[in-house]
PDB file of N, CA and C in Angstrom:
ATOM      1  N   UNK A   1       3.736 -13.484  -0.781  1.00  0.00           N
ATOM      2  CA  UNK A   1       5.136 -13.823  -0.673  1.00  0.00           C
ATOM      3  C   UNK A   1       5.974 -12.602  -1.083  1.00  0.00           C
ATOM      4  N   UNK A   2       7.299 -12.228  -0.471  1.00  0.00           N
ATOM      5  CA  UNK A   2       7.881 -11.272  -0.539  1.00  0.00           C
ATOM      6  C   UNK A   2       8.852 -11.885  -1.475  1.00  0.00           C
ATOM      7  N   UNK A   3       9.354 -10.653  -2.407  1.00  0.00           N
ATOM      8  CA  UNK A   3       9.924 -10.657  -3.235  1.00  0.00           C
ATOM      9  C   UNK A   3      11.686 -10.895  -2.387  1.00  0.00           C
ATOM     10  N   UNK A   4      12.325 -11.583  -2.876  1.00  0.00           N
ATOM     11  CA  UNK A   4      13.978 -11.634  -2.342  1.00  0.00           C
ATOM     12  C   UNK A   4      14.755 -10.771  -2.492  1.00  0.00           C
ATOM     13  N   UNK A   5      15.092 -10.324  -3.471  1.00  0.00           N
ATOM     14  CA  UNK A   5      15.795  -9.069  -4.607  1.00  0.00           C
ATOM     15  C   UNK A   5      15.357  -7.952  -4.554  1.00  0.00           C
ATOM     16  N   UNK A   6      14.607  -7.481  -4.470  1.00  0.00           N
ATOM     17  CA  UNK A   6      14.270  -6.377  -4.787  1.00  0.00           C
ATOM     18  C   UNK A   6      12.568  -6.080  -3.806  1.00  0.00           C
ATOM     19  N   UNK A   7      12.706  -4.627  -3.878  1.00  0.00           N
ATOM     20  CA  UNK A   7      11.436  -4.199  -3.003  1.00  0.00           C
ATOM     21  C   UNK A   7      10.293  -4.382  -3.454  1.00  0.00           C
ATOM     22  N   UNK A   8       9.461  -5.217  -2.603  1.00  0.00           N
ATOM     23  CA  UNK A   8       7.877  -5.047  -3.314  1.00  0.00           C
ATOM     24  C   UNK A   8       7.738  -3.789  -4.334  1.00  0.00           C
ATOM     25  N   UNK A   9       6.092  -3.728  -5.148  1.00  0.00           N
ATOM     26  CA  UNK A   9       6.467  -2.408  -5.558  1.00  0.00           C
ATOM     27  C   UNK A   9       5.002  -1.742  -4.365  1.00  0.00           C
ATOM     28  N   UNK A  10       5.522  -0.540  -4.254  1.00  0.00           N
ATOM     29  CA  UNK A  10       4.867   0.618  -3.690  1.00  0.00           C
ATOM     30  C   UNK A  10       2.883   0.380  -4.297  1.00  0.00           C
ATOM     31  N   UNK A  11       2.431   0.228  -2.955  1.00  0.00           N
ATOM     32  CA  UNK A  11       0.643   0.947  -3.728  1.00  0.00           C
ATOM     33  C   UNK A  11       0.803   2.539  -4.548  1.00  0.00           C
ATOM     34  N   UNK A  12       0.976   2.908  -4.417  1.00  0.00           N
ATOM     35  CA  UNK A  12       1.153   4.340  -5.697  1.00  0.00           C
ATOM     36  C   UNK A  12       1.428   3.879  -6.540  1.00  0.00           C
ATOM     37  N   UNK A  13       2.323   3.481  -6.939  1.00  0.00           N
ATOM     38  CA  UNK A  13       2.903   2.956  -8.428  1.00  0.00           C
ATOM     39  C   UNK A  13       1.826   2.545  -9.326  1.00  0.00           C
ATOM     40  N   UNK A  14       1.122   1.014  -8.144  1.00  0.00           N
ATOM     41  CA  UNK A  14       0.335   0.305  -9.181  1.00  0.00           C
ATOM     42  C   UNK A  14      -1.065   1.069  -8.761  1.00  0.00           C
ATOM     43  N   UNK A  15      -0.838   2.589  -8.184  1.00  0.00           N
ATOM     44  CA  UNK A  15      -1.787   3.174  -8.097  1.00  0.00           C
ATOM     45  C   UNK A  15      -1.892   4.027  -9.930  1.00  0.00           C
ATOM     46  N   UNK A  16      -0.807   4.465  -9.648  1.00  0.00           N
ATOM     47  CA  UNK A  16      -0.327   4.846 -11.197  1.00  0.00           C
ATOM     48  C   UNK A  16      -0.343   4.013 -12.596  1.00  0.00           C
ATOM     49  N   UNK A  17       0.039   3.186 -12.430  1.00  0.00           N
ATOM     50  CA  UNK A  17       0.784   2.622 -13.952  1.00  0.00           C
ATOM     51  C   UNK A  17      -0.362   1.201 -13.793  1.00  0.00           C
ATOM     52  N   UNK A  18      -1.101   1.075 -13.193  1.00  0.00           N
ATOM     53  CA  UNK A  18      -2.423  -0.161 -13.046  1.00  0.00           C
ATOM     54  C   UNK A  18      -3.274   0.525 -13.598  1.00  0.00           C
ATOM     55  N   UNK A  19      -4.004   1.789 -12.945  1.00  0.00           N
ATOM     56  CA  UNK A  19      -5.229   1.975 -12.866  1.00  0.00           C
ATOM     57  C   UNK A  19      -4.965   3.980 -13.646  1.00  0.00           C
ATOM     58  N   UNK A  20      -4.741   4.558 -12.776  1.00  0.00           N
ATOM     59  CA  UNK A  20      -4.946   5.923 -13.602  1.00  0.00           C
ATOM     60  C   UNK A  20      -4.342   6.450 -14.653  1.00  0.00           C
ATOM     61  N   UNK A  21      -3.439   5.602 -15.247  1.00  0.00           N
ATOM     62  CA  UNK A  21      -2.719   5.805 -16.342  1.00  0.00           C
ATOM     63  C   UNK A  21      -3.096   5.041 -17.759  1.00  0.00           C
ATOM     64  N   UNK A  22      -3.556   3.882 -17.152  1.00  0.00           N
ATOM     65  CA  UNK A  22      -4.591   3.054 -18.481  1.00  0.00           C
ATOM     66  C   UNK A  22      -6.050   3.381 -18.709  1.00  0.00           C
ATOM     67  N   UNK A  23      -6.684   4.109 -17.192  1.00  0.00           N
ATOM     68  CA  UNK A  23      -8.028   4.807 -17.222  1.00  0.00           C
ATOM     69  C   UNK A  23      -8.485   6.273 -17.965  1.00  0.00           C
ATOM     70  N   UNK A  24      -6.976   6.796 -17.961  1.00  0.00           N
ATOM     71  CA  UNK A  24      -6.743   8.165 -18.646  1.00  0.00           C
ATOM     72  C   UNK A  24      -7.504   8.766 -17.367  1.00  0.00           C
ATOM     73  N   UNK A  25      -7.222   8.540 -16.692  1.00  0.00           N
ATOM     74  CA  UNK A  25      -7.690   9.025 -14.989  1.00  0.00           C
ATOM     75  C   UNK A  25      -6.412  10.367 -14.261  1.00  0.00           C
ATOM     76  N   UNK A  26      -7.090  11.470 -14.166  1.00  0.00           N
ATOM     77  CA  UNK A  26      -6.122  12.542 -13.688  1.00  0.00           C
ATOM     78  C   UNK A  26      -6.008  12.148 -12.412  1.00  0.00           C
ATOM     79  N   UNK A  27      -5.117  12.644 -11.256  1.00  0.00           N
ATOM     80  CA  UNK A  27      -5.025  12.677 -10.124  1.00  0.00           C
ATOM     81  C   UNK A  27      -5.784  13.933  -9.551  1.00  0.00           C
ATOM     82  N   UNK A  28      -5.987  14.459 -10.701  1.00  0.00           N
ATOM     83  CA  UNK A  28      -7.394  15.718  -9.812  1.00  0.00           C
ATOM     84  C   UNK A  28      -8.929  15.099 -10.275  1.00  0.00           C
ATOM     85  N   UNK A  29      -8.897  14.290 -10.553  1.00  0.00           N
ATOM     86  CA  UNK A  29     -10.317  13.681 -11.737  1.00  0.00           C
ATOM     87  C   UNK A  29     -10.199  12.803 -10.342  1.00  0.00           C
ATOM     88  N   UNK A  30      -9.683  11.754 -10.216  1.00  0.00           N
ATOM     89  CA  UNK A  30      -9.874  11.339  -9.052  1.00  0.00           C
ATOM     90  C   UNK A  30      -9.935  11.787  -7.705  1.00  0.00           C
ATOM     91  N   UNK A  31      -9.498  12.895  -7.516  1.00  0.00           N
ATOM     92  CA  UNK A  31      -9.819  13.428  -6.008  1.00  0.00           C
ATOM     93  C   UNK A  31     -11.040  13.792  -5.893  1.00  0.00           C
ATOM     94  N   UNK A  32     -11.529  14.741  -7.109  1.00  0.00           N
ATOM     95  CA  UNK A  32     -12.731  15.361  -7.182  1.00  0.00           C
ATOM     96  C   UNK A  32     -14.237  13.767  -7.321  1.00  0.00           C
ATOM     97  N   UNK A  33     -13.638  12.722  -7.748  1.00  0.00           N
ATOM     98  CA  UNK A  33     -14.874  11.631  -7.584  1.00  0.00           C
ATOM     99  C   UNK A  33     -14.790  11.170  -6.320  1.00  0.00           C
ATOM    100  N   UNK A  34     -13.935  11.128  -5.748  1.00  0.00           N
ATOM    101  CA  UNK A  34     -13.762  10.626  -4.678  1.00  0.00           C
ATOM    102  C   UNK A  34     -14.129  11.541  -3.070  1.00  0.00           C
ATOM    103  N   UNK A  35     -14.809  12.523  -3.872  1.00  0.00           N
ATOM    104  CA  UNK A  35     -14.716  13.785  -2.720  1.00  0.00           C
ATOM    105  C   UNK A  35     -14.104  13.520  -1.302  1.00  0.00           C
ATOM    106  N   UNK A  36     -15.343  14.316  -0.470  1.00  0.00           N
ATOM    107  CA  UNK A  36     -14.886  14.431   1.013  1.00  0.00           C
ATOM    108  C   UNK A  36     -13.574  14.878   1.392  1.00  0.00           C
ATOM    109  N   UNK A  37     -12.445  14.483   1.965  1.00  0.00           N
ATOM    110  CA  UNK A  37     -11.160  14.897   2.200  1.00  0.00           C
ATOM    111  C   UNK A  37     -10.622  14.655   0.794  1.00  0.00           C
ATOM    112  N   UNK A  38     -10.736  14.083   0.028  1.00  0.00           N
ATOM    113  CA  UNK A  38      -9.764  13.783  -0.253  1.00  0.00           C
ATOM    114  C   UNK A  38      -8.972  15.037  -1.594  1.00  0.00           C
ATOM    115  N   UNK A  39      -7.939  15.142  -1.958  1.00  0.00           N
ATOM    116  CA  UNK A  39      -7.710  16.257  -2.977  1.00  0.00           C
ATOM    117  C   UNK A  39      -6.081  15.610  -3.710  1.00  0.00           C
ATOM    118  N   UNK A  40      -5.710  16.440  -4.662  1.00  0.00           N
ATOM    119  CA  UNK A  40      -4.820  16.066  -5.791  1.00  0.00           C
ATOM    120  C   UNK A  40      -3.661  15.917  -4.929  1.00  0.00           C
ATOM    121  N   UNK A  41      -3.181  16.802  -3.854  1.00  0.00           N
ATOM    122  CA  UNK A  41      -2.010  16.884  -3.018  1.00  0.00           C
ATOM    123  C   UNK A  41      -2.129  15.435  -2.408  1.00  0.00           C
ATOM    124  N   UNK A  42      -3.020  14.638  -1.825  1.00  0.00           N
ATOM    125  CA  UNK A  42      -3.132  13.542  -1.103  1.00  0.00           C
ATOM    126  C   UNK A  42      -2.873  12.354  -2.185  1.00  0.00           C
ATOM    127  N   UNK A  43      -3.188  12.389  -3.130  1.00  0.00           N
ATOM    128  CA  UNK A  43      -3.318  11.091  -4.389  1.00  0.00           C
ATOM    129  C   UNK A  43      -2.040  11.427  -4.446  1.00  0.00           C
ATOM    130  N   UNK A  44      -1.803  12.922  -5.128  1.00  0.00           N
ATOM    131  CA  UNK A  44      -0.008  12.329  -5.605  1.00  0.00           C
ATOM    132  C   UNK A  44       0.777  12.033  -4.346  1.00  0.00           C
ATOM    133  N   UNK A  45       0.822  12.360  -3.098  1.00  0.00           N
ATOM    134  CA  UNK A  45       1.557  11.997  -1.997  1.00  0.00           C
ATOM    135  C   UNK A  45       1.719   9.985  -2.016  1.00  0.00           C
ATOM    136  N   UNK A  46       0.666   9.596  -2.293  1.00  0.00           N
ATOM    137  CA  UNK A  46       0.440   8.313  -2.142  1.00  0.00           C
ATOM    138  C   UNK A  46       1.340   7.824  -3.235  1.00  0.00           C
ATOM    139  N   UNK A  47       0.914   8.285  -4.200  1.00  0.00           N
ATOM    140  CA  UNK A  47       1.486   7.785  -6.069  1.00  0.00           C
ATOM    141  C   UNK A  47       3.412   7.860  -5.765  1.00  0.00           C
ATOM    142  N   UNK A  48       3.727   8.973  -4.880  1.00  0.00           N
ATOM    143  CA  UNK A  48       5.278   9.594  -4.932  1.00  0.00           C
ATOM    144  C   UNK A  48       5.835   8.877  -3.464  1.00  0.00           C
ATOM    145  N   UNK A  49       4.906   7.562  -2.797  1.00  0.00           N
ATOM    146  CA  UNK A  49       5.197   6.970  -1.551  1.00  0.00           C
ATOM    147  C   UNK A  49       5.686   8.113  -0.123  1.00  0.00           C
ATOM    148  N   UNK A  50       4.816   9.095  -0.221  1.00  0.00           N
ATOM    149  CA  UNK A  50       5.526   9.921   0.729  1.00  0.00           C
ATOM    150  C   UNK A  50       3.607   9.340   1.723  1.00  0.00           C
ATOM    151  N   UNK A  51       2.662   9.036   1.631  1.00  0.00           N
ATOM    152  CA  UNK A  51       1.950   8.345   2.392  1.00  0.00           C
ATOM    153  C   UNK A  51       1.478   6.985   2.180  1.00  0.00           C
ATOM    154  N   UNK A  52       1.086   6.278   3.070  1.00  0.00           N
ATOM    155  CA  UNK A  52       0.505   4.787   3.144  1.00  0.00           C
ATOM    156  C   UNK A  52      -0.532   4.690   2.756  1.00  0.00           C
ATOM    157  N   UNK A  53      -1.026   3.576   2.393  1.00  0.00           N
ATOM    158  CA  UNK A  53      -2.862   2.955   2.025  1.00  0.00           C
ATOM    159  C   UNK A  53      -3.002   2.693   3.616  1.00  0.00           C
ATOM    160  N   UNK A  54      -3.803   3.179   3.800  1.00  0.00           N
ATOM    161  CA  UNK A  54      -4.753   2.827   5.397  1.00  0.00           C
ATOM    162  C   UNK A  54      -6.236   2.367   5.089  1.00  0.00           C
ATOM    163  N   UNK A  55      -6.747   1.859   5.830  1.00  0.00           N
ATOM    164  CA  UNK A  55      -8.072   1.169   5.405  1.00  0.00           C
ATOM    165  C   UNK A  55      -8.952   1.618   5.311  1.00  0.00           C
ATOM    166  N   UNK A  56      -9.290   3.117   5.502  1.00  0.00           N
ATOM    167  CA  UNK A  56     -10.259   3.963   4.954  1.00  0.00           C
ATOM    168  C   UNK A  56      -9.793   4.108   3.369  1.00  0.00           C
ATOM    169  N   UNK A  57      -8.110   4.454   3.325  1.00  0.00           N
ATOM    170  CA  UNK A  57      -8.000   4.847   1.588  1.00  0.00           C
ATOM    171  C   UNK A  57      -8.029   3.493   0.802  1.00  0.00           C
ATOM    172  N   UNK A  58      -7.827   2.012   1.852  1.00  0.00           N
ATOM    173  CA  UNK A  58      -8.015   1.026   0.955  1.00  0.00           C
ATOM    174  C   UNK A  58      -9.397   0.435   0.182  1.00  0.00           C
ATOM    175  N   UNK A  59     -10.398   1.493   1.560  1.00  0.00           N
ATOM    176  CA  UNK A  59     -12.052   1.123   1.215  1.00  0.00           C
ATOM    177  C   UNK A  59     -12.661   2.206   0.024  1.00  0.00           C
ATOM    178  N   UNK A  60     -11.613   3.388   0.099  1.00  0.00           N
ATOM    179  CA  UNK A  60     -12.165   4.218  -0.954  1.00  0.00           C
ATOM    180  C   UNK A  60     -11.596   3.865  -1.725  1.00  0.00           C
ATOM    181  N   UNK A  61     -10.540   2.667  -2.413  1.00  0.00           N
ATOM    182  CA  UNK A  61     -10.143   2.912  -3.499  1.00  0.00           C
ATOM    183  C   UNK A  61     -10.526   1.458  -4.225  1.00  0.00           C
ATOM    184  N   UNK A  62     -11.245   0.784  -3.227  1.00  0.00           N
ATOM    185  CA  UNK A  62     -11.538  -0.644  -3.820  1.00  0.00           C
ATOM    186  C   UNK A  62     -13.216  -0.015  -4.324  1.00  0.00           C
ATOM    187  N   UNK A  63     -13.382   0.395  -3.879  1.00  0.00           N
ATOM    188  CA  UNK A  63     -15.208   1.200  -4.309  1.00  0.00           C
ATOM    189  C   UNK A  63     -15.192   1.959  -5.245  1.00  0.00           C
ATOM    190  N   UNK A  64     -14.092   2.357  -5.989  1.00  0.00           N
ATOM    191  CA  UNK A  64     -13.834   3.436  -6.924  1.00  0.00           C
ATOM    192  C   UNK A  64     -12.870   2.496  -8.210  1.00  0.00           C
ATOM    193  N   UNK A  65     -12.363   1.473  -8.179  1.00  0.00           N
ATOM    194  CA  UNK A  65     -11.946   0.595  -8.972  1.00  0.00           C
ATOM    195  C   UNK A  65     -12.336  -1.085  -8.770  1.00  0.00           C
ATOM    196  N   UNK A  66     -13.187  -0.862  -8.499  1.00  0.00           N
ATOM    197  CA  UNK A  66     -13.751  -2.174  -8.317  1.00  0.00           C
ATOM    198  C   UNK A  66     -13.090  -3.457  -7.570  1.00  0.00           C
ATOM    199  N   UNK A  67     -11.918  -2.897  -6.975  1.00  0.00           N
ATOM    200  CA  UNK A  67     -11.028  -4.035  -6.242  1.00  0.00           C
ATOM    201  C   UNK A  67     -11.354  -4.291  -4.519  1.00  0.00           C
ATOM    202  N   UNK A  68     -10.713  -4.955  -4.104  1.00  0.00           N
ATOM    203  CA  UNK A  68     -11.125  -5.309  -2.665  1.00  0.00           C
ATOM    204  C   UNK A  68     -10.048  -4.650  -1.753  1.00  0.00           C
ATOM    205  N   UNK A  69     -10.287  -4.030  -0.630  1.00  0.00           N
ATOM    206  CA  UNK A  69      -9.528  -3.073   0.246  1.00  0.00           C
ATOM    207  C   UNK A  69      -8.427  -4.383   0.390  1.00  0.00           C
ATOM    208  N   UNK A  70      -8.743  -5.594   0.856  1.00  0.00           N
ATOM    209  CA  UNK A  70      -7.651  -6.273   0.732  1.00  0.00           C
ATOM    210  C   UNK A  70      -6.419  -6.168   0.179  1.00  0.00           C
ATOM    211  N   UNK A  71      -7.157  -5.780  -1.346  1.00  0.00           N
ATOM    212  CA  UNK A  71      -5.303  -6.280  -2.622  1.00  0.00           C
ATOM    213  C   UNK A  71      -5.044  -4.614  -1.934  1.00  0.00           C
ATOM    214  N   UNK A  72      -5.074  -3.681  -1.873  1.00  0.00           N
ATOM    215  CA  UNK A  72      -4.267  -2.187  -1.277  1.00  0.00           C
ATOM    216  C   UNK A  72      -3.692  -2.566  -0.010  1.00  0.00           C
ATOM    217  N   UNK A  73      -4.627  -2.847   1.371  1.00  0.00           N
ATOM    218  CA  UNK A  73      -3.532  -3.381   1.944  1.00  0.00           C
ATOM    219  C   UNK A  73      -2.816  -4.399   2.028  1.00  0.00           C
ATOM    220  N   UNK A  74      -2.920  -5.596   1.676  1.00  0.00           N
ATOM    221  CA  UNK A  74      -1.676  -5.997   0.929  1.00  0.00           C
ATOM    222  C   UNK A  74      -0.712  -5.574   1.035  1.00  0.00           C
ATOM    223  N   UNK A  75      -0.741  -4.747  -0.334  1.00  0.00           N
ATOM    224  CA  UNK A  75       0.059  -3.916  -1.040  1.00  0.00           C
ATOM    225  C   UNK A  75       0.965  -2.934  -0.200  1.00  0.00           C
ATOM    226  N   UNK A  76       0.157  -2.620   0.859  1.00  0.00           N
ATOM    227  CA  UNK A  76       1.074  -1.837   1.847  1.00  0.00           C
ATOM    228  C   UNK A  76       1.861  -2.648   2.134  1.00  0.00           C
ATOM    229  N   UNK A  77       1.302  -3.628   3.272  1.00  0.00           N
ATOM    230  CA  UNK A  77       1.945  -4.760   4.452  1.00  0.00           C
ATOM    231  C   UNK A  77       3.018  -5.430   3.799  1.00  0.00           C
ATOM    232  N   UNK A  78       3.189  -5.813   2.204  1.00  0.00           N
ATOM    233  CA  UNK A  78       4.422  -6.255   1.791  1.00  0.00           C
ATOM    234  C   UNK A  78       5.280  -5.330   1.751  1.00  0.00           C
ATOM    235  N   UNK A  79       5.553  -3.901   1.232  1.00  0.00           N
ATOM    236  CA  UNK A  79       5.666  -3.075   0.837  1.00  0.00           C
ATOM    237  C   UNK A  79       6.952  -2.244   2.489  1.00  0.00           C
ATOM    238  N   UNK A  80       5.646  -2.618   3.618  1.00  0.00           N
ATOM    239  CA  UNK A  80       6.322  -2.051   4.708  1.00  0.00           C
ATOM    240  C   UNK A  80       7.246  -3.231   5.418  1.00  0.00           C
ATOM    241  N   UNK A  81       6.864  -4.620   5.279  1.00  0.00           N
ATOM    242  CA  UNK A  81       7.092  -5.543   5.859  1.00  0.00           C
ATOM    243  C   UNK A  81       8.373  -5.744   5.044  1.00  0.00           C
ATOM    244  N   UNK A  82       8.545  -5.697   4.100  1.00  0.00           N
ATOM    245  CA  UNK A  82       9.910  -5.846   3.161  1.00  0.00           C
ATOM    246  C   UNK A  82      11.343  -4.543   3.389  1.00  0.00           C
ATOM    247  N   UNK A  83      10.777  -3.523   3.622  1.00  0.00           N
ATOM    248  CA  UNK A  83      11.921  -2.932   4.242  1.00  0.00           C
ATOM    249  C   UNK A  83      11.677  -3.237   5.673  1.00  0.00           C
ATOM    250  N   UNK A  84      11.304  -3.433   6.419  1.00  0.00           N
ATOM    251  CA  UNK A  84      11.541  -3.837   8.143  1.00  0.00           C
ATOM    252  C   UNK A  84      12.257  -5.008   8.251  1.00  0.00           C
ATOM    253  N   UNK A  85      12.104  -5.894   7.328  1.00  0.00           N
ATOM    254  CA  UNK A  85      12.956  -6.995   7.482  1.00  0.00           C
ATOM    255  C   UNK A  85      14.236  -6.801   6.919  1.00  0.00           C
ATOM    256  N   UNK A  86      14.811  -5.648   6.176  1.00  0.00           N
ATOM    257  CA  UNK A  86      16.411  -4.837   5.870  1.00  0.00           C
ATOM    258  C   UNK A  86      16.856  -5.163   7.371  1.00  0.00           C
ATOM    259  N   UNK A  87      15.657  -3.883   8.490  1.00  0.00           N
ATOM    260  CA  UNK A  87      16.905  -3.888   9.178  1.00  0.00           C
ATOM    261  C   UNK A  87      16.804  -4.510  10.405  1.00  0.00           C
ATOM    262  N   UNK A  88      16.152  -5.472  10.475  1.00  0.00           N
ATOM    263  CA  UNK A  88      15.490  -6.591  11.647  1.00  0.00           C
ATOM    264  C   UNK A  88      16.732  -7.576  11.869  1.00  0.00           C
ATOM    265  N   UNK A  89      17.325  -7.174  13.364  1.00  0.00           N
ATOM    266  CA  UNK A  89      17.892  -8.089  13.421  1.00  0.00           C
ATOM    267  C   UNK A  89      17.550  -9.192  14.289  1.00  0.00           C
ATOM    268  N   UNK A  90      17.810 -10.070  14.162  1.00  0.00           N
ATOM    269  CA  UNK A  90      17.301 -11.588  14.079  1.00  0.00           C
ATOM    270  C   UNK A  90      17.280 -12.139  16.017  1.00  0.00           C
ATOM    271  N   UNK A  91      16.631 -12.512  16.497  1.00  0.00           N
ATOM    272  CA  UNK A  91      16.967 -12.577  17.648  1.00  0.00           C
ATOM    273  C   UNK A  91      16.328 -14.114  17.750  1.00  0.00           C
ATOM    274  N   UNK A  92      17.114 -14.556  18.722  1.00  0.00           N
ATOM    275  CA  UNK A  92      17.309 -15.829  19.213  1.00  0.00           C
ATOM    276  C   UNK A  92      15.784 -16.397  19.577  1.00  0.00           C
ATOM    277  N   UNK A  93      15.638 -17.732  19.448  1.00  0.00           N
ATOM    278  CA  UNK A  93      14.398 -17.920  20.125  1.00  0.00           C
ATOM    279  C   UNK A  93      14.128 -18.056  21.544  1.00  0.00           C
ATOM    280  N   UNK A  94      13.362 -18.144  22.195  1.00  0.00           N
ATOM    281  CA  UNK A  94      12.981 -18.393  23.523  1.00  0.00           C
ATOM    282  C   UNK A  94      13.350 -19.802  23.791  1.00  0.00           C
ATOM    283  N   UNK A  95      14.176 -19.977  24.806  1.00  0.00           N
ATOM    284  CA  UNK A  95      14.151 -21.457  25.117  1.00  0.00           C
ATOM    285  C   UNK A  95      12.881 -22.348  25.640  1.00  0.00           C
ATOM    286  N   UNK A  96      12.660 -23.309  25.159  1.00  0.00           N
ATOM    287  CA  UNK A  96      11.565 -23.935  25.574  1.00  0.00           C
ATOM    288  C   UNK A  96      11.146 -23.901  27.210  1.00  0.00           C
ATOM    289  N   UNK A  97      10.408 -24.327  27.823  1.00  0.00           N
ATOM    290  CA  UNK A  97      10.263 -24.445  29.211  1.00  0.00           C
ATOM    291  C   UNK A  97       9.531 -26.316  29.415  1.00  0.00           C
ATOM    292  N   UNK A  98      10.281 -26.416  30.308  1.00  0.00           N
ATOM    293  CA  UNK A  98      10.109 -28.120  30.628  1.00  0.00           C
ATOM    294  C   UNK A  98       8.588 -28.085  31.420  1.00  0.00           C
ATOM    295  N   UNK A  99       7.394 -29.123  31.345  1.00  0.00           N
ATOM    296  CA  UNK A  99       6.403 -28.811  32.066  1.00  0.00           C
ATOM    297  C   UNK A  99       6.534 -29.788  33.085  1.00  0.00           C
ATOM    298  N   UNK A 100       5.902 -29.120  34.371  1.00  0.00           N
ATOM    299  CA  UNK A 100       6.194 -29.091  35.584  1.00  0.00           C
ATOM    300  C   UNK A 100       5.282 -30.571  35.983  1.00  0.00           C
TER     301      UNK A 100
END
């Protein structure tokens, strides 16, 4: 359920203030466990909302904190779905059709 008032909060945040900030977890400590692509420029991009959780970063990050790619995207889909509905304007429904 989307929040009324105010914006979901961002996956970074509770990427931040959930998990690497109570773990005493660096954002280079995590790039480096997490190898392959990933590096400190990409974590903080995420943490500072300048990129999205996509379902590769939701599968690496539920395998690396024990959570389910689910709660990340989530976390997006409210996140994106809550500003789209700012500026969605509302359009009429389809009129029914009588059957023939």
């Amino acid at each position: 359920m989307l929040p009324k008032n105010r914006p979901p909060t961002h996956p970074g945040e509770i990427l931040l203030e959930e998990f690497l900030l109570p773990l005493g977890i660096s954002q280079e400590q995590l790039a480096k466990h997490l190898g392959g692509s990933w590096t400190q420029p990409k974590i903080s991009a995420i943490i500072n909302q300048k990129r999205s959780i996509t379902e590769a970063i939701a599968l690496d990050f539920a395998d690396v904190f024990g959570t389910t790619p689910q709660f990340w995207l989530n976390l997006q889909v409210n996140y994106d779905l809550w500003y789209a509905l700012q500026e969605h304007k509302k359009i009429r429904r389809f009129p029914r059709q009588e059957a023939a």
